[in-house]
Protein backbone atom coordinates (compact mmCIF):
# COMPACT_ATOMS: atom_id res chain seq x y z
CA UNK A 1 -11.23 -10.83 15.71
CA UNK A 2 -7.79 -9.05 14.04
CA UNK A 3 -8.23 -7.13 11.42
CA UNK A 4 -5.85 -8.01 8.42
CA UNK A 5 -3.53 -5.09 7.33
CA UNK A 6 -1.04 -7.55 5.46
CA UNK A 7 1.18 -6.85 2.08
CA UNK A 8 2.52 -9.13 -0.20
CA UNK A 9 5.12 -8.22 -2.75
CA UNK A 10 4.45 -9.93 -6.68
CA UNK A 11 7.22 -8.26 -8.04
CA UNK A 12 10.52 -6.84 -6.93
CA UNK A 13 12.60 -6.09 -9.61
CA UNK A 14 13.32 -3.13 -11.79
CA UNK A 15 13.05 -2.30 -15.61
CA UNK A 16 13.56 -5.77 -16.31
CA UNK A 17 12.33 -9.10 -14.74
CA UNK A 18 14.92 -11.87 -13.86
CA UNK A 19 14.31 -15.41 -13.08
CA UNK A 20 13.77 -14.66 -9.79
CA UNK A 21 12.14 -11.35 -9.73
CA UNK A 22 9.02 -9.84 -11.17
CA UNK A 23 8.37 -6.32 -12.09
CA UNK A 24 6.95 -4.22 -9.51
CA UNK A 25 3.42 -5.07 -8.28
CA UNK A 26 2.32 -5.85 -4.78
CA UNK A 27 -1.22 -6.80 -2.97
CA UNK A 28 -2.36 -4.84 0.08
CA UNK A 29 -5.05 -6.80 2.13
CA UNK A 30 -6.71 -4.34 4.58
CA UNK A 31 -9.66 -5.95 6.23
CA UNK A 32 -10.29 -8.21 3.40
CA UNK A 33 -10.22 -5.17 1.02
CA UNK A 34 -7.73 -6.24 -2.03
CA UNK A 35 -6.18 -3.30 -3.35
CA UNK A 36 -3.38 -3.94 -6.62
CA UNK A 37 -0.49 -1.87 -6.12
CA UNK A 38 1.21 -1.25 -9.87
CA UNK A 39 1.02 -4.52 -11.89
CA UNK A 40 4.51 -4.52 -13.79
CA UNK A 41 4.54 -7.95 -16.78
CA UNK A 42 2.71 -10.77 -15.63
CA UNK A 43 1.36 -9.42 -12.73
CA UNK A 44 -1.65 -11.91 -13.23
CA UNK A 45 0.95 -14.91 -12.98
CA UNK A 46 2.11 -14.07 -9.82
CA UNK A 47 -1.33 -13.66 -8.04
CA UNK A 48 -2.01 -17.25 -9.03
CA UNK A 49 1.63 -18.45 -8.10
CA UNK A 50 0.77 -16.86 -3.71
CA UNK A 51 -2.54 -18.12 -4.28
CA UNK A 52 -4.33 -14.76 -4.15
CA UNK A 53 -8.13 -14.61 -5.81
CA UNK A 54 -7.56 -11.75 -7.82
CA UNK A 55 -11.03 -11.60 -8.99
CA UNK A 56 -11.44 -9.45 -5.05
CA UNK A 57 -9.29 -6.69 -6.36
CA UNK A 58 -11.18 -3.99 -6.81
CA UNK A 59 -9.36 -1.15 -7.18
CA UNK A 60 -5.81 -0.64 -8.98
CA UNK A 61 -3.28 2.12 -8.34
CA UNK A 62 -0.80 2.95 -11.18
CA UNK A 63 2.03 5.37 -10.46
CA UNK A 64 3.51 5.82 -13.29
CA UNK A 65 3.50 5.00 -17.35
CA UNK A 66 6.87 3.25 -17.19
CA UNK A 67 6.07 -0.17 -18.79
CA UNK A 68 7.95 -2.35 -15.23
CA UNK A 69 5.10 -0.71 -13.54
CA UNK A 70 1.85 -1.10 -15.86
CA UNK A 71 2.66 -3.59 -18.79
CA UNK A 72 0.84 -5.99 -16.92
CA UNK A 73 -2.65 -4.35 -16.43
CA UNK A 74 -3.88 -5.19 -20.23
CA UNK A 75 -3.60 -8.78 -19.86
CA UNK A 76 -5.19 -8.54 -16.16
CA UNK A 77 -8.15 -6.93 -17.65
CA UNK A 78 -8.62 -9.32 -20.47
CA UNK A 79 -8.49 -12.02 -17.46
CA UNK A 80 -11.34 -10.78 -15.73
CA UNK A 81 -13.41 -10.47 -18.89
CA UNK A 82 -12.42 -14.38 -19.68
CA UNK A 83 -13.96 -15.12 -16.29
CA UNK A 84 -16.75 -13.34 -16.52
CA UNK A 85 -16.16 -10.50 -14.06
CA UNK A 86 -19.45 -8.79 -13.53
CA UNK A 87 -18.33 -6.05 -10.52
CA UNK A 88 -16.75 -2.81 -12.06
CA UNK A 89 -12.63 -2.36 -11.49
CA UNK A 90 -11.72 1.16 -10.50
CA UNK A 91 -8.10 2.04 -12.14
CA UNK A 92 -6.14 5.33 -10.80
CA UNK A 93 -3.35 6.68 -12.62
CA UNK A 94 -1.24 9.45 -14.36
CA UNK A 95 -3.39 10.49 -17.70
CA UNK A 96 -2.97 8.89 -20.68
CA UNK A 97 -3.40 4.51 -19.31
CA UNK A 98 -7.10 5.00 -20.31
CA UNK A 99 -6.01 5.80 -24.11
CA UNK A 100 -3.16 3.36 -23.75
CA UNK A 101 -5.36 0.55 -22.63
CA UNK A 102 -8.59 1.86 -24.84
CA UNK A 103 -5.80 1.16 -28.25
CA UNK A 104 -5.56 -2.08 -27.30
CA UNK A 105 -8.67 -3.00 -26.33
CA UNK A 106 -9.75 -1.50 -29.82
CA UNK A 107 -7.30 -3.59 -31.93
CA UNK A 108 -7.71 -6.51 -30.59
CA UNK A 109 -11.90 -6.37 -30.75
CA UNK A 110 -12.37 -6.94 -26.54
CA UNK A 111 -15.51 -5.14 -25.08
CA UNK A 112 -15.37 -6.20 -21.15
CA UNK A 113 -18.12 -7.31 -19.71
CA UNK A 114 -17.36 -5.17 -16.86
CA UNK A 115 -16.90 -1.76 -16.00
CA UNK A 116 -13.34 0.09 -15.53
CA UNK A 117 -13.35 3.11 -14.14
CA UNK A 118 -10.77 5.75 -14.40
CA UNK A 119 -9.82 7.76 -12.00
CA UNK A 120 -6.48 10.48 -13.10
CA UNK A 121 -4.31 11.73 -10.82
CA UNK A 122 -2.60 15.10 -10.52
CA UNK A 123 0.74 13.83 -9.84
CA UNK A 124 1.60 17.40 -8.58
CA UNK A 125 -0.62 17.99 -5.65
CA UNK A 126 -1.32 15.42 -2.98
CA UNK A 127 -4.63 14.51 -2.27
CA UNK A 128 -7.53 11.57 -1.06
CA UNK A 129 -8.20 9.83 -4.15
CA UNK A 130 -10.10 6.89 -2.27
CA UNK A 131 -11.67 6.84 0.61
CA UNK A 132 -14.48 4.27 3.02
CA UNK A 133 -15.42 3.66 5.78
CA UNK A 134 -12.20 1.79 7.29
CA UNK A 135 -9.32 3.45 4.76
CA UNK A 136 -7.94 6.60 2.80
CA UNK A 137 -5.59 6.26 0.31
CA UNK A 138 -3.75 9.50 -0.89
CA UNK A 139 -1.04 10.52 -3.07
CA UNK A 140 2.20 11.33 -2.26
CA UNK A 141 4.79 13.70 -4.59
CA UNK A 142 7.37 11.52 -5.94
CA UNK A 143 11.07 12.87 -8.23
CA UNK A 144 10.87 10.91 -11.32
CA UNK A 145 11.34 11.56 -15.44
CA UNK A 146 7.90 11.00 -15.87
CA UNK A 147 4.74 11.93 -14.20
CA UNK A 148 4.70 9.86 -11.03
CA UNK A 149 3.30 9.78 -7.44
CA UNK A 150 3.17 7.13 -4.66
CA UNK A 151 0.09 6.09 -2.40
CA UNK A 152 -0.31 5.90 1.07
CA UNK A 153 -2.82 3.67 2.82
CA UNK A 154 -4.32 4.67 6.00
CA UNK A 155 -7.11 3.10 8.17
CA UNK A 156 -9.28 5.30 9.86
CA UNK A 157 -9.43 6.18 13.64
CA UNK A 158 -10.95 3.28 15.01
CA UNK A 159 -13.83 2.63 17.92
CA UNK A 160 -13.45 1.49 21.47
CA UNK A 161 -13.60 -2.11 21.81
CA UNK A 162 -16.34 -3.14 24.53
CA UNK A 163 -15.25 -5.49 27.54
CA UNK A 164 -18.81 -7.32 27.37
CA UNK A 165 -17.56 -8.79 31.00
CA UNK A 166 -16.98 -5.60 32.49
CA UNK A 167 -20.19 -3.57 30.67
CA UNK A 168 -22.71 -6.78 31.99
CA UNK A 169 -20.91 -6.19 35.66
CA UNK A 170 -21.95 -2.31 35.68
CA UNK A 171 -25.39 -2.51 34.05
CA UNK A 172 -24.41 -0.67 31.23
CA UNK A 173 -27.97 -0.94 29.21
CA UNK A 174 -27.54 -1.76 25.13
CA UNK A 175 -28.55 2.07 24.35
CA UNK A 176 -25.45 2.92 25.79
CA UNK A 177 -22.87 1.19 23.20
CA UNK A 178 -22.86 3.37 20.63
CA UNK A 179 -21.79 6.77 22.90
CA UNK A 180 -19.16 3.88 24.71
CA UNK A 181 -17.50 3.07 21.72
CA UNK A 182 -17.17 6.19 20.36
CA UNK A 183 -14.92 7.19 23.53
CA UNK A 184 -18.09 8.56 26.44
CA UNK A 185 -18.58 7.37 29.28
CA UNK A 186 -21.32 5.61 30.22
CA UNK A 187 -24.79 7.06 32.25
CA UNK A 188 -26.90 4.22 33.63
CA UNK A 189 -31.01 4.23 33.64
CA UNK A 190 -30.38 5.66 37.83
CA UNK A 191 -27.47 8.44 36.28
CA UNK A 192 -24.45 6.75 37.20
CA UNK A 193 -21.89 7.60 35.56
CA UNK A 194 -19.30 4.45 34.09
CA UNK A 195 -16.12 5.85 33.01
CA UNK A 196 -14.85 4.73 29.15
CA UNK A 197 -11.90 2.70 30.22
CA UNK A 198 -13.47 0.50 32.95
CA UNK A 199 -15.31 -1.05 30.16
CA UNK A 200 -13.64 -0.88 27.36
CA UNK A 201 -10.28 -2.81 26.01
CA UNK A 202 -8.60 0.71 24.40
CA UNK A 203 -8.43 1.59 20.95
CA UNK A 204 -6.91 -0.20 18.19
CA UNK A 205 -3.67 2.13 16.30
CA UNK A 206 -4.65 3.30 12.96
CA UNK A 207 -2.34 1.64 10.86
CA UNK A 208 -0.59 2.78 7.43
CA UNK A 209 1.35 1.54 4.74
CA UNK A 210 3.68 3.96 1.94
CA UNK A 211 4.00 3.31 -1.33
CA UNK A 212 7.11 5.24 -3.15
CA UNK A 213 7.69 3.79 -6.67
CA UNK A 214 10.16 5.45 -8.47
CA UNK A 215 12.15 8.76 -7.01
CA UNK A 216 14.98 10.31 -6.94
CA UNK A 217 16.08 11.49 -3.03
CA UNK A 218 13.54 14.45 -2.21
CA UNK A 219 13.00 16.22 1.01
CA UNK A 220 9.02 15.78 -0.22
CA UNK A 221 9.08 12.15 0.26
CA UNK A 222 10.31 12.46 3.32
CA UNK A 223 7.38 14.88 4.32
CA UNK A 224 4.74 12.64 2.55
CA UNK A 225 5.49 9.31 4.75
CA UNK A 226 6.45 10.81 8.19
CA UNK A 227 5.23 8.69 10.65
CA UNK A 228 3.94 5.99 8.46
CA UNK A 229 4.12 2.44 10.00
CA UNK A 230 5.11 0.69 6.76
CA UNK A 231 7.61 2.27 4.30
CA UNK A 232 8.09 0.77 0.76
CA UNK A 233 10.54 2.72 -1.28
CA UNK A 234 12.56 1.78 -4.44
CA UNK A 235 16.76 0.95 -4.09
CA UNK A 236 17.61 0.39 -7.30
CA UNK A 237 21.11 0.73 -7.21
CA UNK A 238 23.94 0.42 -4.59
CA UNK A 239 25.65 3.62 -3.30
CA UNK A 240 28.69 3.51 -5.27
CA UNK A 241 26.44 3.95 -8.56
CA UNK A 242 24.76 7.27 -6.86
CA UNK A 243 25.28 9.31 -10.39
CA UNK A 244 23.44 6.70 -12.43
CA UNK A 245 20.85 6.73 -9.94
CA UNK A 246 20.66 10.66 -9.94
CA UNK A 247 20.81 10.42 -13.94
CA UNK A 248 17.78 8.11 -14.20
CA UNK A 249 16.04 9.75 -11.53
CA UNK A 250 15.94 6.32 -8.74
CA UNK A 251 17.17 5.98 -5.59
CA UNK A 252 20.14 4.35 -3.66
CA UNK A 253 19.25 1.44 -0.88
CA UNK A 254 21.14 4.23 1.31
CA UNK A 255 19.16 6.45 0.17
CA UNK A 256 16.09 4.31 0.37
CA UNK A 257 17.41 4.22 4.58
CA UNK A 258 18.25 8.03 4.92
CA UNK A 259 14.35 8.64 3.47
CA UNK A 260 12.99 6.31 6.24
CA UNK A 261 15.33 7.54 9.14
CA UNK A 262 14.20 10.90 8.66
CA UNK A 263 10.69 10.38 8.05
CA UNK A 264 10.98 8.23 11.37
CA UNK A 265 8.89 5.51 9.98
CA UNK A 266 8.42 1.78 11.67
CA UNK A 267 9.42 -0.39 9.45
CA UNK A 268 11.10 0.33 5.29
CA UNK A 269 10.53 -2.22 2.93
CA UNK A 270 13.31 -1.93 -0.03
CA UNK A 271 12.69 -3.19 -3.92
CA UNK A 272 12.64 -2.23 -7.41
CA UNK A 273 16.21 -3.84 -7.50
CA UNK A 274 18.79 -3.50 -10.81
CA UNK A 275 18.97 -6.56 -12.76
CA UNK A 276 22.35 -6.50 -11.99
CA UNK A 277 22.44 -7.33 -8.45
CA UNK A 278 21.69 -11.19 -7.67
CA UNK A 279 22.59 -11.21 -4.01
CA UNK A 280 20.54 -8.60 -2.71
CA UNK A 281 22.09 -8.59 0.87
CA UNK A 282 24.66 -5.85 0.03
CA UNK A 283 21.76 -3.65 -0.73
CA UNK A 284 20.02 -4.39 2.46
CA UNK A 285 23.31 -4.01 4.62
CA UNK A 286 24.04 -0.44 3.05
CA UNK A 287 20.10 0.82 3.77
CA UNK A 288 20.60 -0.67 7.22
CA UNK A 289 23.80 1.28 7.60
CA UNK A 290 21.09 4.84 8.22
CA UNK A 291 18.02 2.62 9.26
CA UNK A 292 18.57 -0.58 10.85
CA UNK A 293 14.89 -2.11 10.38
CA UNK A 294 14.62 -2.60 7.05
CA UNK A 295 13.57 -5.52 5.14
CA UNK A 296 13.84 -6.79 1.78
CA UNK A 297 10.90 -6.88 -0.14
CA UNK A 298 11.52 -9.98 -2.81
CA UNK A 299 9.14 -11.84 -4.56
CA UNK A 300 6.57 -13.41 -2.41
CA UNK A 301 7.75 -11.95 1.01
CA UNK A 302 4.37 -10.64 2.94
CA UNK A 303 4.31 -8.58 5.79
CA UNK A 304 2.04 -7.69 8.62
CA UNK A 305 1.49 -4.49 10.52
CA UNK A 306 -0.43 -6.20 13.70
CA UNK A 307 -3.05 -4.57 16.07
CA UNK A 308 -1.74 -2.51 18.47
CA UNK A 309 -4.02 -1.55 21.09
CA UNK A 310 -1.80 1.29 23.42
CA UNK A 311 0.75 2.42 20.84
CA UNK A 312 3.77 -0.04 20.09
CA UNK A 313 6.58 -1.04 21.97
């Protein structure tokens, strides 16, 4: 059975929503694992408008203390309490949410009936701030005004997948399944010796997904997501405003294609999109212009990295 590895994007603009476009927040399904990705202004609204049941989120990565990016957490919280959440909510972010969030819990009289845990981040050096026993998720150095890092999502190396056909044709005995998923050969109860791939169907790709809220251009972005399948990084403005980019430390959509060109990634997801822009195809035609599979990631749009058993094509 696949293994999901899917990402749907709640909100897609930038310091301010629009009718069409929320602030930032997206929902990363890996193996029925819901992780919340920022969670800009009614973040909470937009899980219920895709239908996702936000009470399986779990854990909920902040970047950064710019309100487009974290305005909506409060009201999330107060949700779960409503509904009687019982299972603890891990939150990571830059220091100071806790004391923003404790204020307002304090003011407004709310004791949850569930835990939050905080987890802060050293925006500064990258490291594994989560980890089981299919995923890591680890920071990544971002350029803004603020303290501010990105995530990236990794599964781990996976096992062998057993041809049951092929392991009943050779004999292989039961004890054997553990050593033949793990990559060894086979030994039968006489000493025979089955080699891995005659009984086996490969190994699936680890898969991984990039998170890069807001940045200016940096060579250390670049570095951070090499390789990644699954690029998100912010285009808030079109080239010809590169200056006003620069000034408020965000990125051009070329940009945005230069970072994912030279990090040689699979696929770049671009968002976190100026009010001003209503068509949003100029955007993606200039980050296509350095990286031609890119995608724009607008309110609702969900996208897949499959299972690739021998690398992809």
């Amino acid at each position: 059975m696949a293994s999901a590895f899917e990402l749907t994007i709640l909100g897609s603009s930038s310091a301010t929503p629009t009718v069409n476009r929320n602030t930032t927040a997206q929902l990363l399904n890996v193996a029925e694992r819901f992780f919340l990705i920022d969670c800009g202004e009614a973040t909470q609204i937009q899980l219920r408008k895709y239908k996702i049941r936000f009470q399986r989120i779990n854990h909920i990565f902040i970047s950064h203390l710019h309100g487009d990016h974290y305005l909506g957490l409060m009201g999330l919280l107060s949700s779960f309490h409503l509904l009687g959440r019982i299972n603890p909510i891990h939150i990571y972010s830059p220091f100071g949410l806790k004391e923003i969030i404790a204020i307002q819990m304090n003011f407004s009289g709310t004791n949850l009936c569930f835990e939050t845990v905080w987890h802060e981040l050293d925006t500064e050096n990258p490291k594994i701030i989560f980890e089981d026993k299919i995923l890591t998720v680890e920071t990544i150095i971002l350029n803004h005004r603020v303290p501010c890092c990105g995530f990236i999502f990794r599964e781990k190396e996976r096992e062998f997948s057993i041809n049951k056909e092929q392991a009943i044709f050779y004999g292989v005995p039961l004890t054997q399944m553990v050593n033949v998923k793990s990559g060894q050969d086979a030994v039968l109860n006489d000493g025979t010796i089955i080699k891995n791939v005659l009984i086996t169907r490969g190994k699936q790709k680890a898969r991984s997904y990039a998170f890069c809220s807001d940045t200016r251009f940096d060579d250390r972005v670049i570095q951070g997501v090499k390789g990644v399948d699954l690029l998100y990084h912010e285009a808030t403005f079109m080239h010809d405003l590169l200056e006003r980019a620069k000034q408020t430390y965000h990125t051009t959509a070329l940009e945005a294609g230069r970072v994912a060109r030279l990090a040689k990634v699979w696929k770049l997801i671009i968002g976190h999109f100026s009010a001003r822009y209503v068509d949003l195809n100029p955007l993606l035609a200039e980050a296509k212009t350095e990286f031609e599979s890119t995608f724009l990631g607008e309110d609702g749009a969900i996208f897949n990295i499959p299972e690739q058993p021998f690398g992809r094509n």
